[in-house]
C-alpha atoms as a PDB file:
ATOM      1  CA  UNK A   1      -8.321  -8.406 -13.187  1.00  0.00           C
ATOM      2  CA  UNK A   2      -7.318 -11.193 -10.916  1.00  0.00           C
ATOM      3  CA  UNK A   3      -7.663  -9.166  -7.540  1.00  0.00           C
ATOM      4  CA  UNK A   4     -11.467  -7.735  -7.419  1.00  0.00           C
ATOM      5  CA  UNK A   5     -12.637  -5.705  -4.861  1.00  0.00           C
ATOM      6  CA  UNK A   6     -16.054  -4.299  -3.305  1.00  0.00           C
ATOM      7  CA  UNK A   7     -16.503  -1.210  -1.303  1.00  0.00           C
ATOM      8  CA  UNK A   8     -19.274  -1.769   1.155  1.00  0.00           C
ATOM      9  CA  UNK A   9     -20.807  -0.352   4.594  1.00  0.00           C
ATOM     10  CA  UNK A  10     -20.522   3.333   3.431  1.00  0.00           C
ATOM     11  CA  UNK A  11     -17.118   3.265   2.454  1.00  0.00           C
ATOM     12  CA  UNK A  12     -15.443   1.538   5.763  1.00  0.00           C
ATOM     13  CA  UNK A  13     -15.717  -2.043   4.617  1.00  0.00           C
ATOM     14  CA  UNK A  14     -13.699  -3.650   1.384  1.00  0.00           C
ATOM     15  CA  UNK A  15     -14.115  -7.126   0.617  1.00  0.00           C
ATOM     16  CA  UNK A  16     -11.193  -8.277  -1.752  1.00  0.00           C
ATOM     17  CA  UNK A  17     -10.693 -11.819  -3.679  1.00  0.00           C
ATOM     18  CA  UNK A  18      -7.566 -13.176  -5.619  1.00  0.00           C
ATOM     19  CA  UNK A  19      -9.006 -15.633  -7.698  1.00  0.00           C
ATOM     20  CA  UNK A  20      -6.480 -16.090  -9.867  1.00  0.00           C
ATOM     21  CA  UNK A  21      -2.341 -15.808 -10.451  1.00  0.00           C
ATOM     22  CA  UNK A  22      -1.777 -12.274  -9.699  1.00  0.00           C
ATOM     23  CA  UNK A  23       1.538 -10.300 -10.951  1.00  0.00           C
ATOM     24  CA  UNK A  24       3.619  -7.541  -8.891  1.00  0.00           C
ATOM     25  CA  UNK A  25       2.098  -4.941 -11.475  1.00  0.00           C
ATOM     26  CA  UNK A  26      -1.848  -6.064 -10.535  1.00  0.00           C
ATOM     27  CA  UNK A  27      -0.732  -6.863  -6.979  1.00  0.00           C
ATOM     28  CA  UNK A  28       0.329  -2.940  -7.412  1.00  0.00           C
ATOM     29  CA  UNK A  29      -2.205  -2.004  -9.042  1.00  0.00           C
ATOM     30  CA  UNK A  30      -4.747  -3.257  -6.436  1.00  0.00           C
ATOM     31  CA  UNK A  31      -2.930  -1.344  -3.552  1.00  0.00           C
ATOM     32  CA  UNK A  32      -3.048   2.400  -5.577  1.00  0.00           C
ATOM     33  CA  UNK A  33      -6.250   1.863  -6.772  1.00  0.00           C
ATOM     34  CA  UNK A  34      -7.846   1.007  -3.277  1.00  0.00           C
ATOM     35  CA  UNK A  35      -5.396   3.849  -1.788  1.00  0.00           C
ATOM     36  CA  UNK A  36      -6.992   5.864  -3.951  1.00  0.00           C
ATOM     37  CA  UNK A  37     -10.584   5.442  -4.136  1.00  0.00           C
ATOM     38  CA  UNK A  38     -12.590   8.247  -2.948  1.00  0.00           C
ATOM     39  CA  UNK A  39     -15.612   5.742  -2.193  1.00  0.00           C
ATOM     40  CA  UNK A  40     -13.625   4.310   0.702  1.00  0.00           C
ATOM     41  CA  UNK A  41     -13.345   5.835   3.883  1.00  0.00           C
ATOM     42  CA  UNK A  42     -11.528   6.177   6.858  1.00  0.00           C
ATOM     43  CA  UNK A  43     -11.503   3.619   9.024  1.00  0.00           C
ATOM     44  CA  UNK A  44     -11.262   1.004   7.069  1.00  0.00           C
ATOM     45  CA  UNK A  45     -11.916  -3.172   7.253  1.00  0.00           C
ATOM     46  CA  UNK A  46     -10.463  -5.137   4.643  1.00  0.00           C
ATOM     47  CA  UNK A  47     -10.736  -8.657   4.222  1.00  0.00           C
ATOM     48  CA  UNK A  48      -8.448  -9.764   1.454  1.00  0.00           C
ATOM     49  CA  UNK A  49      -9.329 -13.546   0.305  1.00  0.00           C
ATOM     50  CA  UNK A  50      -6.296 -15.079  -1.293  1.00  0.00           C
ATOM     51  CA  UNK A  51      -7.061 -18.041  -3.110  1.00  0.00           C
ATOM     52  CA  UNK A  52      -4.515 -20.905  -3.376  1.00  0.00           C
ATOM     53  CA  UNK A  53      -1.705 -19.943  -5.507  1.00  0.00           C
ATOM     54  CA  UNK A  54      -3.172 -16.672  -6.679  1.00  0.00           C
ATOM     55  CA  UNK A  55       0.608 -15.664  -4.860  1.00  0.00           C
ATOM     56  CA  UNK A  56       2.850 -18.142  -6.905  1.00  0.00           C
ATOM     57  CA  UNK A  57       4.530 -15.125  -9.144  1.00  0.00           C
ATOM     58  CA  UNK A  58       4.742 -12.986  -6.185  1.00  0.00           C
ATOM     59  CA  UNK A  59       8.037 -12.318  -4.069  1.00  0.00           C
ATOM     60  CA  UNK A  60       9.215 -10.292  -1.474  1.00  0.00           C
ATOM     61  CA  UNK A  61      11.056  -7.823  -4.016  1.00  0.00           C
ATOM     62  CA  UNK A  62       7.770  -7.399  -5.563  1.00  0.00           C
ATOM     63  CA  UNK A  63       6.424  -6.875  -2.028  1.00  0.00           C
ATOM     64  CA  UNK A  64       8.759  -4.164  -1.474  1.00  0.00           C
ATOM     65  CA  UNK A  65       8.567  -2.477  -4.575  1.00  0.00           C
ATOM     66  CA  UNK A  66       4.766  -2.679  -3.902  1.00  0.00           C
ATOM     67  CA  UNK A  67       5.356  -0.580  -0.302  1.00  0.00           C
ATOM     68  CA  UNK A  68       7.651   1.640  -2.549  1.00  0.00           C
ATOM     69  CA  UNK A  69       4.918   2.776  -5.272  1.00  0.00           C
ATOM     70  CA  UNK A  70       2.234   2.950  -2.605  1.00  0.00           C
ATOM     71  CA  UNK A  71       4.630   5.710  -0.773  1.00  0.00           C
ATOM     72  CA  UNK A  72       4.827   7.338  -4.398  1.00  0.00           C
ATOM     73  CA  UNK A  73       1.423   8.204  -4.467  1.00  0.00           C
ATOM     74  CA  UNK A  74       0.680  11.988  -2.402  1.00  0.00           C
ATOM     75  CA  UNK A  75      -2.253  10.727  -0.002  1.00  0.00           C
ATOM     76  CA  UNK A  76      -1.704  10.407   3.382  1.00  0.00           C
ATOM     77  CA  UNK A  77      -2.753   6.680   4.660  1.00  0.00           C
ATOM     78  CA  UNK A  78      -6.005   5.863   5.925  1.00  0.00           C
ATOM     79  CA  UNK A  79      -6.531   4.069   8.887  1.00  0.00           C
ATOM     80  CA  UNK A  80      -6.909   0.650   8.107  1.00  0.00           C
ATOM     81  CA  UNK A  81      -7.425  -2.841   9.567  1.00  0.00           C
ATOM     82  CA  UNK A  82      -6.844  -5.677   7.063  1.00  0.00           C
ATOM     83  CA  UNK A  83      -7.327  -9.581   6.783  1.00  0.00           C
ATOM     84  CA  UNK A  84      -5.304 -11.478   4.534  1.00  0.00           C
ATOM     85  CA  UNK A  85      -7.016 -14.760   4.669  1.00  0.00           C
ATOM     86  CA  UNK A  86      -4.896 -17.292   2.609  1.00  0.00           C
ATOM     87  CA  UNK A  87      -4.779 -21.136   2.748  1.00  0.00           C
ATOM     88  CA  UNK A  88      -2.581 -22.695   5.406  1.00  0.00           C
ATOM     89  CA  UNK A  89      -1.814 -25.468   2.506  1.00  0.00           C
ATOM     90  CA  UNK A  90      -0.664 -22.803   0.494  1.00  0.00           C
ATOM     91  CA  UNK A  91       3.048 -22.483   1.262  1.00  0.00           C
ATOM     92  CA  UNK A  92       3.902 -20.095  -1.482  1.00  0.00           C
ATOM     93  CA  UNK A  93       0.962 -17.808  -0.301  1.00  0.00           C
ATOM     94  CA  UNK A  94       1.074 -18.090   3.429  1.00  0.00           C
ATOM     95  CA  UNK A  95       4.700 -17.145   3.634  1.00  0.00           C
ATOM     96  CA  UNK A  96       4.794 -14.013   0.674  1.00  0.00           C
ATOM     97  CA  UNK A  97       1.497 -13.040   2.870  1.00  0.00           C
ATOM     98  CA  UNK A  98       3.248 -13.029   6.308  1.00  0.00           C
ATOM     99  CA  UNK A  99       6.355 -11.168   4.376  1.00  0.00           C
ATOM    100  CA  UNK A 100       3.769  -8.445   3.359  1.00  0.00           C
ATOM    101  CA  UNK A 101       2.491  -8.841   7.328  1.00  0.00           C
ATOM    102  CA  UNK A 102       5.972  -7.895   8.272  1.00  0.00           C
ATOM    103  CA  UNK A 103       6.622  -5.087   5.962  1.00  0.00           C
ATOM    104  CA  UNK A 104       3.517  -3.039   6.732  1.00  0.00           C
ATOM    105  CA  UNK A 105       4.312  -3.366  10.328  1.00  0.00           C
ATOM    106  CA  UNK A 106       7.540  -1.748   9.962  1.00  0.00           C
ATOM    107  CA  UNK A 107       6.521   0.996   7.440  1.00  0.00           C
ATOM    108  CA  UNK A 108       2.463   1.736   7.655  1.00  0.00           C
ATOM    109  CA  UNK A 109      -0.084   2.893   9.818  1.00  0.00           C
ATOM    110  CA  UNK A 110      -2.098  -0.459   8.600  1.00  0.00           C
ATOM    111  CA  UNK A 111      -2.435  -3.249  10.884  1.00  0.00           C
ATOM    112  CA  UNK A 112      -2.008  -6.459   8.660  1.00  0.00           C
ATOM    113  CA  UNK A 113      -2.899  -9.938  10.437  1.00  0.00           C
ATOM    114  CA  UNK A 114      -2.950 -13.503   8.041  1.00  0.00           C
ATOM    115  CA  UNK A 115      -5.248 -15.695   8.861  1.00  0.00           C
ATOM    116  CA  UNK A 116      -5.894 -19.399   7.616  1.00  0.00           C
ATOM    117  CA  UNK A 117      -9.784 -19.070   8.234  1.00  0.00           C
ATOM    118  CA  UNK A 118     -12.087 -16.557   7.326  1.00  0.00           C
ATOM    119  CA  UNK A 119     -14.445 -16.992  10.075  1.00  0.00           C
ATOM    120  CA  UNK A 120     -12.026 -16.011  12.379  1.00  0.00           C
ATOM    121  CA  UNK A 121     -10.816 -12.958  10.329  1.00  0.00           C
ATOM    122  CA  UNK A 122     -14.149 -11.665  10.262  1.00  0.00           C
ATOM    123  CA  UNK A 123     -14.708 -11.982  13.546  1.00  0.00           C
ATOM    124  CA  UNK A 124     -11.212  -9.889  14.291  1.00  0.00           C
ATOM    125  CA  UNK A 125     -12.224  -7.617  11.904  1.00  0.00           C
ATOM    126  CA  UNK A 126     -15.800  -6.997  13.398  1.00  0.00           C
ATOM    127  CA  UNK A 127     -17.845  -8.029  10.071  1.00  0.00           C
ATOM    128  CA  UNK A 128     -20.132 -10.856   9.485  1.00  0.00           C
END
């Protein structure tokens, strides 16, 4: 799967890597199965590594049928504080990740910030 993730410090900590291309249905399926792991728990720290490109096949349709599958899904969101950390070279990547900033402003309790270095997201997010 191109989008791996690790649940860490009892549940309130998930480190997540794109390595590779990643398509609206794994892009989906990353976002119901971390909204629906029973290992992780509330509140949550996510720092989401994007590797360059790993966003090329992504758009903003898939980005809001992404938001519309996660709403599908009966579990009331968790509060959450998440890191995209994605290349500033990465055109592609930086903008689809500041589309997916937008959108979960306007329809999630998640607070979303992209960063272009992941020393300073872990310092925002409080990890080391």
């Amino acid at each position: 799967m191109p989008i791996k993730y690790t649940v860490l410090n009892n549940g309130h900590y998930i480190h997540a890597v794109a390595e590779e291309k990643v398509s609206s249905h794994e892009f989906i399926k990353y976002e119901i199965d971390h909204a629906t792991d029973s290992k992780i728990k509330s509140p949550i720290v996510e720092l989401f590594e994007i590797r360059p490109f790993a966003l090329d096949d992504i758009s903003q349709q898939d980005i809001q049928q992404i938001l519309e599958e996660r709403k599908k899904i009966n579990i009331k969101p968790k509060r959450h504080k998440c890191a995209l950390v994605v290349s500033t070279a990465d055109i592609k990547g930086w903008d689809i990740a500041k589309f997916y900033e937008g959108m979960l402003m306007l329809h999630s309790p998640e607070i979303v910030i992209v960063f272009g270095d992941i020393n300073t997201a872990k310092i925002w997010l409080g990890v080391s």
